[in-house]
Protein backbone atom coordinates (compact mmCIF):
# COMPACT_ATOMS: atom_id res chain seq x y z
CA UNK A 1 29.99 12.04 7.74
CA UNK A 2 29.02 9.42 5.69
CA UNK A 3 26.32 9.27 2.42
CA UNK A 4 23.23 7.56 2.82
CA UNK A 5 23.99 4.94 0.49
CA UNK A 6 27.36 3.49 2.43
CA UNK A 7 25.34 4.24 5.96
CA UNK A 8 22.29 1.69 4.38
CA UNK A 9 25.38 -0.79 3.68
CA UNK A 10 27.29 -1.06 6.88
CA UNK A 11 23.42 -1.31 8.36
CA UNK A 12 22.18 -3.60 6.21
CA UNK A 13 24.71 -6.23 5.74
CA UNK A 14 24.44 -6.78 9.56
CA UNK A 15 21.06 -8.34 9.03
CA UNK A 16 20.12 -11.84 7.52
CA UNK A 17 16.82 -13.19 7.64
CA UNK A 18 15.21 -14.54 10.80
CA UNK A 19 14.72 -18.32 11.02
CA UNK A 20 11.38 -20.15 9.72
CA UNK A 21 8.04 -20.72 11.79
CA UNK A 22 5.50 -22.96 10.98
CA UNK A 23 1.46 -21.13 11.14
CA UNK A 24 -1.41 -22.06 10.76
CA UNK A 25 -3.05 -20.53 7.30
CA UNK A 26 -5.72 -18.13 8.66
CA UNK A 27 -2.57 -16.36 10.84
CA UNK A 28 -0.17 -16.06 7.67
CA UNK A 29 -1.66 -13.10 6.41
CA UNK A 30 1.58 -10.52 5.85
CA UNK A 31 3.92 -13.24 7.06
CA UNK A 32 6.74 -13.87 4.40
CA UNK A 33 7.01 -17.33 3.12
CA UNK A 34 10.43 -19.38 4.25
CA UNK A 35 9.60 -22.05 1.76
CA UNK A 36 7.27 -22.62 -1.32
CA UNK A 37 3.36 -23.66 -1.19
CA UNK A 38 2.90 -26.24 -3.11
CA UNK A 39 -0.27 -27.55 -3.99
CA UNK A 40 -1.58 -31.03 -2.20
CA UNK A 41 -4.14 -31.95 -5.04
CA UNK A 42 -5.57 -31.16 -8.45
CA UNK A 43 -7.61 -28.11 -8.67
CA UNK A 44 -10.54 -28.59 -9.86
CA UNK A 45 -10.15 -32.26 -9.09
CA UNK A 46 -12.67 -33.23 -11.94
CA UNK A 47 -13.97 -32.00 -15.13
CA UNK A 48 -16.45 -29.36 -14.25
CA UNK A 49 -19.67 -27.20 -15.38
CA UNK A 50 -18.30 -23.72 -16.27
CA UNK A 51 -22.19 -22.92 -16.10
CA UNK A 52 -25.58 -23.75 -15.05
CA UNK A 53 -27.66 -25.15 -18.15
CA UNK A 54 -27.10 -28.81 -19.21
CA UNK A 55 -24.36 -31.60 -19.19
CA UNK A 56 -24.59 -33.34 -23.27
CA UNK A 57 -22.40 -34.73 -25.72
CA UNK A 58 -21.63 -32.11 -28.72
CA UNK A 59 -22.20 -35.04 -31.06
CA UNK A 60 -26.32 -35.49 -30.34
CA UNK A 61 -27.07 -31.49 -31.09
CA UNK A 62 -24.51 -30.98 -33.89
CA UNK A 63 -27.09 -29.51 -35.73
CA UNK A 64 -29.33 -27.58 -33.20
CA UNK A 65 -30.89 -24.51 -33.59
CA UNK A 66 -33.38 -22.12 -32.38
CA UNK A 67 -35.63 -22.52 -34.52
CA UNK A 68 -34.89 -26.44 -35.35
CA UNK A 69 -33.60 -27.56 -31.12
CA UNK A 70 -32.48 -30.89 -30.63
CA UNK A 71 -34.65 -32.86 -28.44
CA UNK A 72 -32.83 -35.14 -25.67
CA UNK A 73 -33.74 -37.51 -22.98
CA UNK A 74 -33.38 -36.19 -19.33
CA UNK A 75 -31.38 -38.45 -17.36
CA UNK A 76 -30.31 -36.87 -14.00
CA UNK A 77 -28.69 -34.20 -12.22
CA UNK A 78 -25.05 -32.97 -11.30
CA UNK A 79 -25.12 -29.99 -8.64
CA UNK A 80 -21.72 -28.83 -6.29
CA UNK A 81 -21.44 -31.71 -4.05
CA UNK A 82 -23.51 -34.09 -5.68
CA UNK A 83 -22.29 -35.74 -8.67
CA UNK A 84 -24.46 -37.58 -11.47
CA UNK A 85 -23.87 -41.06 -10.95
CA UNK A 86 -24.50 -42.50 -13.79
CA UNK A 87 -23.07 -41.79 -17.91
CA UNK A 88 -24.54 -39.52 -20.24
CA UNK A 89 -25.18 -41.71 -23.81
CA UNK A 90 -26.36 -40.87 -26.80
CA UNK A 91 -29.78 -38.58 -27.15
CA UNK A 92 -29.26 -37.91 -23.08
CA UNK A 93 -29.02 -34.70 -20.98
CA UNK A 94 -27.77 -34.16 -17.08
CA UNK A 95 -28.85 -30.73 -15.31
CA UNK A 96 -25.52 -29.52 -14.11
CA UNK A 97 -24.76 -26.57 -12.10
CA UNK A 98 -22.01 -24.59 -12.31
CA UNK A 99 -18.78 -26.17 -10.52
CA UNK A 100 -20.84 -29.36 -10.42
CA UNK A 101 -18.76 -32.73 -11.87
CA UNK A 102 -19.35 -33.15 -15.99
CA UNK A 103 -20.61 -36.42 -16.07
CA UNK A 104 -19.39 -39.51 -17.81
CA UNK A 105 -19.70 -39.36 -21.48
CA UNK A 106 -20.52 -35.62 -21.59
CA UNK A 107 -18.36 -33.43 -23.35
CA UNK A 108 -19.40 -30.03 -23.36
CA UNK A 109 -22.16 -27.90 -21.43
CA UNK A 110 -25.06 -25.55 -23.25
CA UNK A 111 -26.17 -22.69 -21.02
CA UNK A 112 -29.72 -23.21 -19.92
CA UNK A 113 -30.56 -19.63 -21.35
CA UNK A 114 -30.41 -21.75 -24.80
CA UNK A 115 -32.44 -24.90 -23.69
CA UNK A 116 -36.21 -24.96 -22.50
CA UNK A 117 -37.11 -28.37 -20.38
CA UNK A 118 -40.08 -30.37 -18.82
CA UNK A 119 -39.78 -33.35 -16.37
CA UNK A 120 -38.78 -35.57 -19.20
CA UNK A 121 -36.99 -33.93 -21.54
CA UNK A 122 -34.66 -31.08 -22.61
CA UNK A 123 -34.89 -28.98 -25.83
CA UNK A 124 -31.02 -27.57 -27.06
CA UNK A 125 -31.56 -24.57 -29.16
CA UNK A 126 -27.78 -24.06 -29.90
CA UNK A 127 -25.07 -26.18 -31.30
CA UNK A 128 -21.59 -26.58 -28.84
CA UNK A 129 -18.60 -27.38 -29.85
CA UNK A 130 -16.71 -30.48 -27.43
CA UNK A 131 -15.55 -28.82 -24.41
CA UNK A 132 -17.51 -25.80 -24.36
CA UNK A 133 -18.37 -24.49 -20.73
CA UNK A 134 -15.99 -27.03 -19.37
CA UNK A 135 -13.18 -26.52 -16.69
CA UNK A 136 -10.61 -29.50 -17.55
CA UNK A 137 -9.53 -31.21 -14.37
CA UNK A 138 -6.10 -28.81 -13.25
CA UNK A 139 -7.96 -25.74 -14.89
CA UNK A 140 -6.11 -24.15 -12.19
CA UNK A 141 -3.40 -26.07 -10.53
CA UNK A 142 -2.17 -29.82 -10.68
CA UNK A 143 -0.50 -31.43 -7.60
CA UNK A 144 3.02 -30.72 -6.60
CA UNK A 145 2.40 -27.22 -8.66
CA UNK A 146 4.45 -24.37 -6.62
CA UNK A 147 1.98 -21.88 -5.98
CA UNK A 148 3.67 -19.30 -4.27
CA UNK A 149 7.32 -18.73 -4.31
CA UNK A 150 9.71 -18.59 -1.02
CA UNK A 151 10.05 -14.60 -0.32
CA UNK A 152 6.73 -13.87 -1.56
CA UNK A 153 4.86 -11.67 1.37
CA UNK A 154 1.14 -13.22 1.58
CA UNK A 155 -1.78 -11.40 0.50
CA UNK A 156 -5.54 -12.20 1.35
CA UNK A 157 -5.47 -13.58 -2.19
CA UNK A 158 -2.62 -15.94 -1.41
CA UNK A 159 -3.85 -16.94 1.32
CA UNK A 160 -7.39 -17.79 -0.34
CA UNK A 161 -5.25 -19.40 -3.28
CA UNK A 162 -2.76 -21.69 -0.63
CA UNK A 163 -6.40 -22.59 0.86
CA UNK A 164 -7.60 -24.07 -2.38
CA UNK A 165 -4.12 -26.02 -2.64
CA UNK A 166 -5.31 -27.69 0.52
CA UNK A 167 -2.41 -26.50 2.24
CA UNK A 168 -3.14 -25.49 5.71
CA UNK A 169 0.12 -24.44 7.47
CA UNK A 170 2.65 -22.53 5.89
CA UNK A 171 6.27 -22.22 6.74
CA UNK A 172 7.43 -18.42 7.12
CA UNK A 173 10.17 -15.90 8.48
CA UNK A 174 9.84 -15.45 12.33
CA UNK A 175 8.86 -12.06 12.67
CA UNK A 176 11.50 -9.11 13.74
CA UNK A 177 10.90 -8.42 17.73
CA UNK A 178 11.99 -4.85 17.97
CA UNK A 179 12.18 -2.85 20.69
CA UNK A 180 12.27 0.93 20.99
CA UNK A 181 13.20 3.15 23.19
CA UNK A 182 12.85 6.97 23.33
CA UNK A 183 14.91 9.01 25.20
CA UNK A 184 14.64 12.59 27.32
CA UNK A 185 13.99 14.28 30.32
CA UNK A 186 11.62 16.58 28.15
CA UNK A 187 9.91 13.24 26.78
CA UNK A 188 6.15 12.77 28.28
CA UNK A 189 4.11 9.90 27.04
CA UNK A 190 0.41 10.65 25.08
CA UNK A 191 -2.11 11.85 28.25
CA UNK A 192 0.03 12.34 31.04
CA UNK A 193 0.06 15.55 32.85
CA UNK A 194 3.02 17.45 31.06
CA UNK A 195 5.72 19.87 32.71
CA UNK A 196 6.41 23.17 32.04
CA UNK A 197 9.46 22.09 29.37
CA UNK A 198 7.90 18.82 28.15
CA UNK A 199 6.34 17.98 24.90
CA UNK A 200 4.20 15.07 24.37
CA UNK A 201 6.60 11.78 23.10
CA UNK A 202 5.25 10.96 19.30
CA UNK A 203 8.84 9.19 17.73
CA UNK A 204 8.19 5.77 20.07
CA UNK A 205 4.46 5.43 19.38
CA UNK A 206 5.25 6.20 15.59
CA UNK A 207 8.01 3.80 15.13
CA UNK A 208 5.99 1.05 16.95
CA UNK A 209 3.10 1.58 14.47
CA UNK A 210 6.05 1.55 11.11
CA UNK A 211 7.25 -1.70 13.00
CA UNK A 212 3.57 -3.33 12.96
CA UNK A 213 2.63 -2.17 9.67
CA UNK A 214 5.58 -3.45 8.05
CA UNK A 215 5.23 -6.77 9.72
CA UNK A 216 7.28 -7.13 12.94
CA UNK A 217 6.63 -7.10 16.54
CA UNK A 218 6.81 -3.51 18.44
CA UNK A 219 8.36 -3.81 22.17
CA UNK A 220 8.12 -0.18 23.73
CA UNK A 221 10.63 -0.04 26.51
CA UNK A 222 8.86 3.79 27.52
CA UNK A 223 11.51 7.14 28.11
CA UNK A 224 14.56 6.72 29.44
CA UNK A 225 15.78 10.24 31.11
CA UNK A 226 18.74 12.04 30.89
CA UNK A 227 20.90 9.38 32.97
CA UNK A 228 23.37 7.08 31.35
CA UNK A 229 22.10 4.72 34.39
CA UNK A 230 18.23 4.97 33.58
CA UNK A 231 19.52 4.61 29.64
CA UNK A 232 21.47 1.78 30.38
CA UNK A 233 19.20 0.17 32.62
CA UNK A 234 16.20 0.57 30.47
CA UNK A 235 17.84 -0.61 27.07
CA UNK A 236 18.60 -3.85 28.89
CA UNK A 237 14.87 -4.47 28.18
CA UNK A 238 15.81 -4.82 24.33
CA UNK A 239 17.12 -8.62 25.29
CA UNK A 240 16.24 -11.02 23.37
CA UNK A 241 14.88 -8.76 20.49
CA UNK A 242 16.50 -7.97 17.06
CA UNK A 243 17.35 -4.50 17.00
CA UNK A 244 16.81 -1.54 19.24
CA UNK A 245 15.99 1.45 17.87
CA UNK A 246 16.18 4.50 20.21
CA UNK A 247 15.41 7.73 19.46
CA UNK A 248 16.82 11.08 21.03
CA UNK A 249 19.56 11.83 22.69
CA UNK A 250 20.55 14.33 25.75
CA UNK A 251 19.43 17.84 26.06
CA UNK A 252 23.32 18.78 24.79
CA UNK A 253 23.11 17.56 21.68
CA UNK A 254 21.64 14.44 19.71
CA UNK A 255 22.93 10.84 20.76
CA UNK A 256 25.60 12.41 23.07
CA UNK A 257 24.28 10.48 26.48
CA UNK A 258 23.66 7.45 24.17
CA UNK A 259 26.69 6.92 22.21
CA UNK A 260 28.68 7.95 25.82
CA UNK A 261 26.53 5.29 27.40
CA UNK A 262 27.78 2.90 24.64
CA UNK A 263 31.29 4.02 24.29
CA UNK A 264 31.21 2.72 28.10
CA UNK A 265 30.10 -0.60 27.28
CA UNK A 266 32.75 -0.82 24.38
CA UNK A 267 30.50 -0.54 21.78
CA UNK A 268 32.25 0.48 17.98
CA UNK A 269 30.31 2.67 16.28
CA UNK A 270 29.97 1.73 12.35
CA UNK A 271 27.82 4.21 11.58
CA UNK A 272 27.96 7.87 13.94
CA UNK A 273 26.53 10.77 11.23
CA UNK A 274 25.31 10.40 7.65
CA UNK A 275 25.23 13.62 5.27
CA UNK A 276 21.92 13.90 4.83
CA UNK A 277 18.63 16.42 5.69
CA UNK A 278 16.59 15.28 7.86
CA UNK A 279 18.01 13.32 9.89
CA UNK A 280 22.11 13.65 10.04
CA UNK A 281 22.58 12.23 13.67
CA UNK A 282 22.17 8.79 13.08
CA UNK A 283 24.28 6.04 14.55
CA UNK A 284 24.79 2.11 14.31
CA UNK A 285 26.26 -0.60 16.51
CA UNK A 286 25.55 -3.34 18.82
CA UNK A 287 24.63 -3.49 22.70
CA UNK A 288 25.01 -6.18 24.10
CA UNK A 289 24.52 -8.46 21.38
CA UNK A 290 21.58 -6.47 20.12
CA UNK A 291 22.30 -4.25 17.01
CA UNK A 292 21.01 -0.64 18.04
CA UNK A 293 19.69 2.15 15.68
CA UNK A 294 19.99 5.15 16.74
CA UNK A 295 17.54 7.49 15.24
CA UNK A 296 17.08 11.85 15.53
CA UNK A 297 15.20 13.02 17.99
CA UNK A 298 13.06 15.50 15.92
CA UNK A 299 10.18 14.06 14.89
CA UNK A 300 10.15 14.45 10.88
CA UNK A 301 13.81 13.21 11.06
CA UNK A 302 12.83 9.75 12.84
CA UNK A 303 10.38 9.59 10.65
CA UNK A 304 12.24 9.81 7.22
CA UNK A 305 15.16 7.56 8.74
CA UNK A 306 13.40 5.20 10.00
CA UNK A 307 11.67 4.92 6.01
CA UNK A 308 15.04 4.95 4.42
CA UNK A 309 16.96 2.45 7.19
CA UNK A 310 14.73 1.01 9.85
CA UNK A 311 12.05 -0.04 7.19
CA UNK A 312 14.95 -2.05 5.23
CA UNK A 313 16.31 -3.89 8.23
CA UNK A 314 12.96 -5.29 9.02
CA UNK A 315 12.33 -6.40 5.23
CA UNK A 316 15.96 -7.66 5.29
CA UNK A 317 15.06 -9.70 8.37
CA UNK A 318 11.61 -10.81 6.70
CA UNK A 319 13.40 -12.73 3.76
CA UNK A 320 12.47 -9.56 1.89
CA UNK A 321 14.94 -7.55 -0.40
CA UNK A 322 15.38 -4.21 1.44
CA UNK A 323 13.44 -2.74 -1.49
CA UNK A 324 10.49 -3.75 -3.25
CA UNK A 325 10.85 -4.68 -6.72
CA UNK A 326 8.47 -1.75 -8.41
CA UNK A 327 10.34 0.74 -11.29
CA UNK A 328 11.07 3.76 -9.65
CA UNK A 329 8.48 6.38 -9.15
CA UNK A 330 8.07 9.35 -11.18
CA UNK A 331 6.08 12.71 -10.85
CA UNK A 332 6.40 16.21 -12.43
CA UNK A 333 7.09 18.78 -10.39
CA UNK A 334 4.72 21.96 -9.61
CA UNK A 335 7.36 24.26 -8.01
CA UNK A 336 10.90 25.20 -8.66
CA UNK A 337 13.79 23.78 -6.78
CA UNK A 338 16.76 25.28 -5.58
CA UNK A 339 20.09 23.79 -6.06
CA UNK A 340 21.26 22.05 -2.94
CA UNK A 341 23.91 21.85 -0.45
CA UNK A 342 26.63 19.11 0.21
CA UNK A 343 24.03 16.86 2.12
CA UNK A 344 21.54 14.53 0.40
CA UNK A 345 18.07 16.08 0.79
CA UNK A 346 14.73 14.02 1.44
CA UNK A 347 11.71 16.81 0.78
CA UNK A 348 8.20 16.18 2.26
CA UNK A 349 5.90 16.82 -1.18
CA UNK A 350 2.73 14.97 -1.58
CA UNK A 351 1.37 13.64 -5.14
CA UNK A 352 -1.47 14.06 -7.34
CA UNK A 353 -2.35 13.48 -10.93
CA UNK A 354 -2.07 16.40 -13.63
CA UNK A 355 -4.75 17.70 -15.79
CA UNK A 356 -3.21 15.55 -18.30
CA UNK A 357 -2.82 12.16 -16.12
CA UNK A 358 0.98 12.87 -15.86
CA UNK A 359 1.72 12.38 -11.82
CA UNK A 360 3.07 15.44 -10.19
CA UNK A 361 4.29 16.25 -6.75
CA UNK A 362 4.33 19.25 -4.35
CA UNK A 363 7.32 19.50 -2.06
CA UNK A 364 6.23 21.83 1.02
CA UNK A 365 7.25 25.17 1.57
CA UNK A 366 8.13 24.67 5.29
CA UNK A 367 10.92 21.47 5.70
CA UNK A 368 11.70 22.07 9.29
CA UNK A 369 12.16 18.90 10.67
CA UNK A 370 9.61 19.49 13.81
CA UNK A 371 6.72 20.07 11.73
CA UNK A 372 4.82 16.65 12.26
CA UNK A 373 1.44 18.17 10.58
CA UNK A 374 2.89 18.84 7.48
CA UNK A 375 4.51 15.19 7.48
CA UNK A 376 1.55 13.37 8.14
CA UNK A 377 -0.14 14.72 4.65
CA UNK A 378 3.19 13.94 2.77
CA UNK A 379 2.43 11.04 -0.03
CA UNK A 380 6.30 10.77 -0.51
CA UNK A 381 9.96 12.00 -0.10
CA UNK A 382 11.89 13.39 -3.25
CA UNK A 383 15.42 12.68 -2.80
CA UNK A 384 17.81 15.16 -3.65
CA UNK A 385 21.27 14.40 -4.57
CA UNK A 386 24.37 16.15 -2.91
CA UNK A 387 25.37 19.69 -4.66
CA UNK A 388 22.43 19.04 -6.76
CA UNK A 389 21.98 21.74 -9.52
CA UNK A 390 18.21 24.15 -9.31
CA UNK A 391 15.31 22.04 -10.81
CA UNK A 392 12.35 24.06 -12.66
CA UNK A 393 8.49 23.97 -12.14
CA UNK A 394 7.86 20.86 -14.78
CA UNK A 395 10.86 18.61 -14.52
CA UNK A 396 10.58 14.85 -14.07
CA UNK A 397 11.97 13.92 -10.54
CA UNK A 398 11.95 10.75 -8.57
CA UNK A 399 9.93 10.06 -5.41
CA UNK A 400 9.85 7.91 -2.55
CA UNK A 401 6.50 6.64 -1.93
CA UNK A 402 5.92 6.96 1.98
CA UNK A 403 3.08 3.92 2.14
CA UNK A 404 4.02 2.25 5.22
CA UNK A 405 1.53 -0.20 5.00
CA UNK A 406 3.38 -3.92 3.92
CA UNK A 407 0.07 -5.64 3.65
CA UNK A 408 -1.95 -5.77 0.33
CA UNK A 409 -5.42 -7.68 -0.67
C-alpha cells in the first residue's frame, strides 16, 4: 500500500490541462479562462453623473447655502443615452441623471435633494467642491486593462464584469469528457425491477453529478457484469474521453475482474491500494490510451475518493490547481477521538458554529462505508493522520469541506 499523498502524485502528474476553446460569453459561466480578458474600451467611456440632481461648475455656487442658494440659468438636459450637447458656462445648470455624460465645462454634480427648480431656472442650496458626484472617465477600467486573469474559474460576476469590457467571447479550457462506468452483476440502475441479490446502482449517477458540478462532461457507459468480455467491451465506450473512472469490481473481491481485465491488455498499474479508510482499493493506469480510475465499490468510499482524487484530476485538467487556494479549514471538535490505526482516516462529521462563533464539527458515530444517509448530511471529511494519537472533545482539527459545487455568483 501506498499513502494518499504519493497515490494523489503518481495520479496527478499524469494530467495537464486540456487545450483552449473559444465561447461565446453568455456560455462561459464555470468555464476556466485559457487566456486573460482584457478590456476593449474605457469604462465609463466619459465623465459621468454619480447622481441625479444637476450638472454645474463648483466655481458659480462657491458660496451657496440653504438659506442664501445660488441662483443659475437652466440650460439643458443630460440623461443615459442622451448627452447635453452643448457647454455648461458660467451662472448655467444641465439636469443630469445618474450615469448620464457631465457636460462640457461642468465640473461637479449637486444632488437634486439640495436644489429646487422651475422651467427656467435652478436654485443650489449647497456648495460642491470640483468633482463631486463625478465618475472620471476609467472610474472602472481603461482599455487594454486585464480584467480577469488566465486560471481564474468565471463567476456570474465575471461574466457581468467581461460584458462591460465589451468582450464577448472568451478563450477557456475544453472541458474534461469523462466517462464512468460501474461495474456488477448485483448493480441495477435507479427504477428498474431489481433481483433478489441486487441493490439499486448510486456510485455512477453520483460521480456523473461530482463530474457536472465541478465542471466537466459526464459520459455514463451503464453496468458492466461480472465478465471480463462485457467489462472490456463496455469500457471501449470511454474512447475519446479523458479518464474513465469505474467503480466496483467482481463479487470476489474489489477491482479483481478489472485489474485482471487490464493486466490482459498490458496495462501497468501505478497505483493498485492506498492506506487509507474509506476507500483502500483504489487503482490507476491507462486503457487504451485512456487513463482509468478505479474507484471502491461501496458507496461512501467512491464518494470520499472520488473528493480527494477524481475531483483534482478534473481541476488539474481545467487549468485549475488541484486545490483551491483558501487557508485550511478549522473547527473544534464536539466528541472525543480515538487514536488511529496505520491507515489515514477520512471521518464523515458535519459543521456548525459554537455558542461562541468558534466552528465546530461532529464526526458520526457510525463510519461504515455503506451508509449513504449518513454521507449525504456530512458538511466535510476530517482527515486523520496514520497512527494518529486520541484527540479530546475541544481540540482544533482540520476539515475537508465536501462542497462539490465549482460554481459561485
Amino acid at each position: 500500500m501506498i499513502s494518499v499523498a504519493e497515490a494523489r502524485a503518481r495520479i496527478l502528474s499524469a494530467f495537464a490541462p486540456l487545450p483552449a476553446e473559444v465561447v461565446a460569453l453568455p456560455d462561459a459561466l464555470g468555464r476556466v479562462l485559457a487566456e486573460p480578458v482584457v478590456a476593449r474600451l474605457t469604462q465609463p467611456p466619459f465623465h459621468a453623473a454619480a447622481m441625479d440632481g444637476w450638472a454645474v461648475r463648483s466655481a458659480d455656487i462657491a458660496a451657496a447655502t440653504a438659506e442664501t442658494p445660488v441662483s443659475l440659468r437652466r440650460i439643458g438636459e443630460s440623461s443615459a443615452g442622451h448627452a447635453f450637447a452643448g457647454c455648461v458656462g458660467p451662472g448655467e445648470a444641465v439636469r443630469i441623471f445618474t450615469g448620464a455624460p457631465l457636460p462640457d465645462g461642468a465640473d461637479a454634480v449637486v444632488m437634486q435633494e439640495d436644489c429646487s427648480a422651475d422651467d427656467a431656472t435652478v436654485r443650489i442650496g449647497r456648495a460642491v467642491a470640483a468633482g463631486r458626484f463625478v465618475r472620471q472617465a476609467g472610474f472602472d477600467f481603461t482599455l487594454g486593462e486585464e480584467l480577469l486573469p488566465k486560471g481564474r474559474r468565471l463567476t456570474a460576476r465575471d461574466i457581468a464584469l467581461a460584458a462591460g469590457g465589451n468582450v464577448p467571447w472568451l478563450s477557456v479550457h475544453r472541458r474534461p469528457r469523462i466517462a464512468i462506468l460501474a461495474t456488477g452483476d448485483e448493480i441495477a440502475l435507479p427504477g428498474d425491477p431489481l433481483g433478489p441479490s441486487q441493490i439499486v446502482s448510486t456510485n455512477a449517477l453520483g460521480l456523473c453529478a461530482l463530474v457536472a458540478a465541478q465542471g466537466g462532461l459526464a459520459h455514463n457507459l451503464g453496468v458492466a457484469k461480472d465478465t471480463a468480455d462485457s467489462v472490456a467491451a463496455m469500457a471501449k465506450g470511454a474512447a475519446g474521453c479523458d479518464l474513465l473512472v469505474t467503480t466496483g469490481g467482481a463479487a470476489h473481491g474489489d477491482y479483481d475482474l478489472v485489474r485482471d481485465v487490464l493486466a490482459d491488455r498490458g496495462v501497468a498499474l501505478e497505483v493498485q491500494t492506498v492506506a487509507m479508510r474509506p476507500g483502500k482499493a483504489l487503482m490507476f493506469g491507462r486503457a487504451g490510451g485512456v487513463p482509468l480510475l478505479g474507484l471502491p465499490g461501496n458507496p461512501v468510499s467512491t464518494g470520499v475518493t472520488a473528493v480527494l482524487f477524481l475531483r483534482p484530476v478534473l481541476r488539474v485538467l481545467q487549468g485549475l490547481p488541484p486545490e483551491d487556494d483558501r487557508p485550511p479549514l478549522r473547527a473544534r471538535l464536539t466528541t472525543a477521538l480515538k487514536a488511529n490505526d496505520r491507515r489515514e482516516e477520512y471521518l464523515r462529521a458535519t459543521l456548525a458554529a459554537g455558542p461562541d462563533g468558534v466552528l465546530t464539527v461532529t464526526p458520526f458515530a457510525r463510519q461504515d462505508s455503506a451508509i449513504t444517509s449518513l454521507y449525504a448530511q456530512a458538511d466535510c471529511l476530517i482527515p486523520r493522520r496514520p497512527d494518529a494519537d486520541p484527540e479530546p472533545a475541544g481540540a482544533m482539527v482540520t476539515v475537508l469541506p465536501l462542497a462539490d459545487g465549482a460554481l459561485s455568483i
